[in-house]
Protein backbone atom coordinates (compact mmCIF):
# COMPACT_ATOMS: atom_id res chain seq x y z
CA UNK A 1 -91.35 290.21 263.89
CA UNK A 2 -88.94 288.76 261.39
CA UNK A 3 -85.38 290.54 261.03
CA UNK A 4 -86.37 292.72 258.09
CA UNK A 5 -89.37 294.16 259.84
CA UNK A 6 -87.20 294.73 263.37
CA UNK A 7 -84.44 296.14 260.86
CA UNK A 8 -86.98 298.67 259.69
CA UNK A 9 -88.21 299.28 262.91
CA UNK A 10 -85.05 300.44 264.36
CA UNK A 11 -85.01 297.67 267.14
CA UNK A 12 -81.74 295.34 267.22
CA UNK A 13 -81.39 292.42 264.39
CA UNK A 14 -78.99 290.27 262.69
CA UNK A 15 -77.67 291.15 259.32
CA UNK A 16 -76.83 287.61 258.63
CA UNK A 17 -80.77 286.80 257.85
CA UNK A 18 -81.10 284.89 254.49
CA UNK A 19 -83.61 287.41 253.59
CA UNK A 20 -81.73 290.39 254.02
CA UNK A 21 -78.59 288.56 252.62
CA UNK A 22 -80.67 288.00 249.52
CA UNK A 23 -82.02 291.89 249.50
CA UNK A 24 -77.97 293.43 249.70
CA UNK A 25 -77.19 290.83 246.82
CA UNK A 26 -80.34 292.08 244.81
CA UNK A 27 -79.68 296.05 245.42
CA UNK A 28 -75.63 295.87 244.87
CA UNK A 29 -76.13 293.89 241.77
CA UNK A 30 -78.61 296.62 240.35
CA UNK A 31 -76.20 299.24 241.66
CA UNK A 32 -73.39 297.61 239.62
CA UNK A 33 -75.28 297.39 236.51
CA UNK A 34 -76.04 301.43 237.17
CA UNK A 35 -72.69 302.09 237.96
CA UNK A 36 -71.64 300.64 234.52
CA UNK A 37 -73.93 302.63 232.69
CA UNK A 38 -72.76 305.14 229.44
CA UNK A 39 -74.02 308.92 230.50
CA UNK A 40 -75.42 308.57 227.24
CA UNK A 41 -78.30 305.59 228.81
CA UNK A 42 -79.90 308.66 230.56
CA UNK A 43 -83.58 307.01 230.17
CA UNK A 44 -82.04 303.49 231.32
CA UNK A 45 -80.34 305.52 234.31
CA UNK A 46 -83.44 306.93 235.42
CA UNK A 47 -85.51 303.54 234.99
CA UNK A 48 -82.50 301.63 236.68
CA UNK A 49 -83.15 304.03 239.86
CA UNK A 50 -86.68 303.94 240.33
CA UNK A 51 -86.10 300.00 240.75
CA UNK A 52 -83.65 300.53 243.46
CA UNK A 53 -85.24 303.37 245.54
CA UNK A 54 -88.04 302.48 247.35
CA UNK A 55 -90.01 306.26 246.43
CA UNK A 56 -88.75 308.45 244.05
CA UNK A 57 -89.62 311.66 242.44
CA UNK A 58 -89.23 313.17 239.36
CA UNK A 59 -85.74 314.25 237.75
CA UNK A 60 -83.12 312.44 239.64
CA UNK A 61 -79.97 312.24 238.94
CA UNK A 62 -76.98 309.80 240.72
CA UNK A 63 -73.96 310.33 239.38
CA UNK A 64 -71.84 306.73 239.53
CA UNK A 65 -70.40 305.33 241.36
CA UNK A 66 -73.13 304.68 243.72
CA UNK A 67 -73.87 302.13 246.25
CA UNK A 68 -76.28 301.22 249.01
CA UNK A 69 -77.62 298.64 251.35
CA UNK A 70 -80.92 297.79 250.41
CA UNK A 71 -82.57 300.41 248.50
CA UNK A 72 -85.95 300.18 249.61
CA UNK A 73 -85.58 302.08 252.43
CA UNK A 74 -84.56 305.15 250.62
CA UNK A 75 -87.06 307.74 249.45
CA UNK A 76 -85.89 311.37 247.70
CA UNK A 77 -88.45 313.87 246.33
CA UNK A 78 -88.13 316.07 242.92
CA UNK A 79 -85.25 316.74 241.60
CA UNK A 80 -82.80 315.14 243.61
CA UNK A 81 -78.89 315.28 242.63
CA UNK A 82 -76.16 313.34 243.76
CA UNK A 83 -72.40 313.45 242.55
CA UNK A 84 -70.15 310.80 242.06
CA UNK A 85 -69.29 308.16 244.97
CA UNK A 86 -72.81 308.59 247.13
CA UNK A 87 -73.06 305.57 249.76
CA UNK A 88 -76.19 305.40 251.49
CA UNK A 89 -76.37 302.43 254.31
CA UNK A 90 -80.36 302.45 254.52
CA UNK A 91 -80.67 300.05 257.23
CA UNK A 92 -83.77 302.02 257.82
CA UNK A 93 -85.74 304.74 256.28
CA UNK A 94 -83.25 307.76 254.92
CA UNK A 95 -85.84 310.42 253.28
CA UNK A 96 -84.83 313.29 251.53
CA UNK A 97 -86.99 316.11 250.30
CA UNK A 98 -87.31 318.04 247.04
CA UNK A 99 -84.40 319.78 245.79
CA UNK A 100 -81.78 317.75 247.72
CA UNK A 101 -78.24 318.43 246.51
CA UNK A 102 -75.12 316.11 247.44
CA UNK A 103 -71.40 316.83 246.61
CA UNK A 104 -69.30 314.00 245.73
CA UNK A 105 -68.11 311.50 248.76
CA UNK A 106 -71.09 311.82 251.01
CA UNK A 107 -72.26 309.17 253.15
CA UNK A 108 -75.30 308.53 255.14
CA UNK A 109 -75.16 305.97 257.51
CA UNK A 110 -78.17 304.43 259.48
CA UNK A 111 -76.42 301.44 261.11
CA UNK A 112 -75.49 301.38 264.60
CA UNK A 113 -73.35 298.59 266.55
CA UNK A 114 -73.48 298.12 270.32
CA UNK A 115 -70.23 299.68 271.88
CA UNK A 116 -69.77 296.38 273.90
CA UNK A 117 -67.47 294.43 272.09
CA UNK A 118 -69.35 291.28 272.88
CA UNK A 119 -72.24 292.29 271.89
CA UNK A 120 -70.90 293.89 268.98
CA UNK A 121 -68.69 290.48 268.16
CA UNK A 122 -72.61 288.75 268.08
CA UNK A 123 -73.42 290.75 264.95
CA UNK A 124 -76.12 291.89 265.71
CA UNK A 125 -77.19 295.63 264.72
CA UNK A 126 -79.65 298.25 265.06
CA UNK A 127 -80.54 301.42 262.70
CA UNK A 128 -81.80 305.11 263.20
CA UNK A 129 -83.42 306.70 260.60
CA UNK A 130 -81.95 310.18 258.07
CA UNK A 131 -84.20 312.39 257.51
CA UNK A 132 -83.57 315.31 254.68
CA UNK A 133 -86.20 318.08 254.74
CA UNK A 134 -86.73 320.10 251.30
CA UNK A 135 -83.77 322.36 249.19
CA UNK A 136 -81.26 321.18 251.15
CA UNK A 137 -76.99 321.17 249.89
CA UNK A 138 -74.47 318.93 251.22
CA UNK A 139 -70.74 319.86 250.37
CA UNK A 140 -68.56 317.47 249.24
CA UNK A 141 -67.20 314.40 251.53
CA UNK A 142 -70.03 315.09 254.50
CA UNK A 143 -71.16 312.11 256.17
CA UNK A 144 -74.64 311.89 258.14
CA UNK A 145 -74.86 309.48 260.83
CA UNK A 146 -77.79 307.65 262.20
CA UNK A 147 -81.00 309.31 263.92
CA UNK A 148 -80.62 312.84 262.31
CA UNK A 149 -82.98 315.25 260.71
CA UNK A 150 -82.04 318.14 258.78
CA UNK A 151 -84.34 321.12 258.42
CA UNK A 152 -85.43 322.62 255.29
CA UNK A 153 -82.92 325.26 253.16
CA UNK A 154 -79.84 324.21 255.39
CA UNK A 155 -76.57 324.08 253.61
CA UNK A 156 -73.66 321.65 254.99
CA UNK A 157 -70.40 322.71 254.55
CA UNK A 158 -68.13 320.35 252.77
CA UNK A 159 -66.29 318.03 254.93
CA UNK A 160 -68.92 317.79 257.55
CA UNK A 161 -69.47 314.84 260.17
CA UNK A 162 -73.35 315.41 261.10
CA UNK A 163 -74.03 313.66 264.45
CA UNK A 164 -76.83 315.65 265.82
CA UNK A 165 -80.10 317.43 264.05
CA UNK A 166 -79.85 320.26 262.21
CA UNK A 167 -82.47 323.06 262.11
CA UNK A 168 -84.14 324.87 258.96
CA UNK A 169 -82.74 327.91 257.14
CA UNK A 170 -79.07 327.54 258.37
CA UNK A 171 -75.33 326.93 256.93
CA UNK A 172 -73.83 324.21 259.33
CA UNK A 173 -69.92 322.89 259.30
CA UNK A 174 -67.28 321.21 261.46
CA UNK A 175 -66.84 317.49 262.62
CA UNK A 176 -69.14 317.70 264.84
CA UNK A 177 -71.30 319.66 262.44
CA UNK A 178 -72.98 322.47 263.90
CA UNK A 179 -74.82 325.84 262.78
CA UNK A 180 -72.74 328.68 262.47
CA UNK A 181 -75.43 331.35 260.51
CA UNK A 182 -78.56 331.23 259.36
CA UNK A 183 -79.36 331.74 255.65
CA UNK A 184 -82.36 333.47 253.89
């Protein structure tokens, strides 16, 4: 396997592969030209996104600024919204469902570095996949970490730091993030 396919795999690789080098310098220069966008490009937006996300549905909306790592790795359903600031390090697959929501601020963060500060001094990385399920609503300044799933029709509370999964039909908060009623 070459670093891109272990990267997507989830299995330990090093960032510093020319490839991947030259897919970050290809996604964050499309992100820049997004981010300097007028509102008023709404059609040029839209078109700018679909060559940046690697599956998306109909009727999104990103607010800018936003950034990522690579972009193909990211996949969001109909009518996905994001507000202003979204970072999304897609090391790996992050897919989001229909009707995803996200305040301003949020993160979601697939990288993960050995705790070994040798090994983590080598560079090299690994990633765990986000997964979103459908009509879901993040509060501003949440960040997601790496290897989660959240159910569908959850609501996170603003604020939140999600380190573990989240089940359907709930309103979860806190740092740790965890369910504290479920919601029709």
């Amino acid at each position: 396997m070459n670093e891109k396919e272990k990267m997507i795999a989830g299995l330990d690789y090093n960032p510093s592969d020319a490839e991947l080098l030259y897919d970050r310098i290809n996604v964050k220069t499309l992100c820049q030209y997004y981010n300097q966008l007028s509102p008023k490009e709404f059609e040029t937006r839209k078109s700018n996104l679909r060559k940046i996300f690697g599956k998306i549905g109909e009727n999104p909306f990103v607010e800018p600024n936003f950034f990522c790592d690579y972009g193909y790795n990211i996949e969001v359903g109909d009518n996905f919204y994001a507000n202003h600031n979204l970072v999304i390090l897609d090391c790996t697959k992050v897919k989001m469902g229909d009707n995803v929501w996200i305040g301003p601020n949020c993160g979601f963060y697939t990288a993960t570095h050995p705790l070994n500060s040798k090994e983590r001094a080598s560079g090299i990385e690994s990633a765990k996949p986000i997964t979103v399920g459908n009509n879901v609503w993040f509060g501003g300044n949440v960040c997601v970490m790496p290897g989660v799933t959240i159910g569908d029709n959850t609501v996170i509370g603003a604020g939140s730091v999600v380190t573990k999964d989240i089940p359907s039909n709930v309103l979860a908060v806190g740092n740790p993030c965890r369910p504290i009623k479920n919601v029709e």
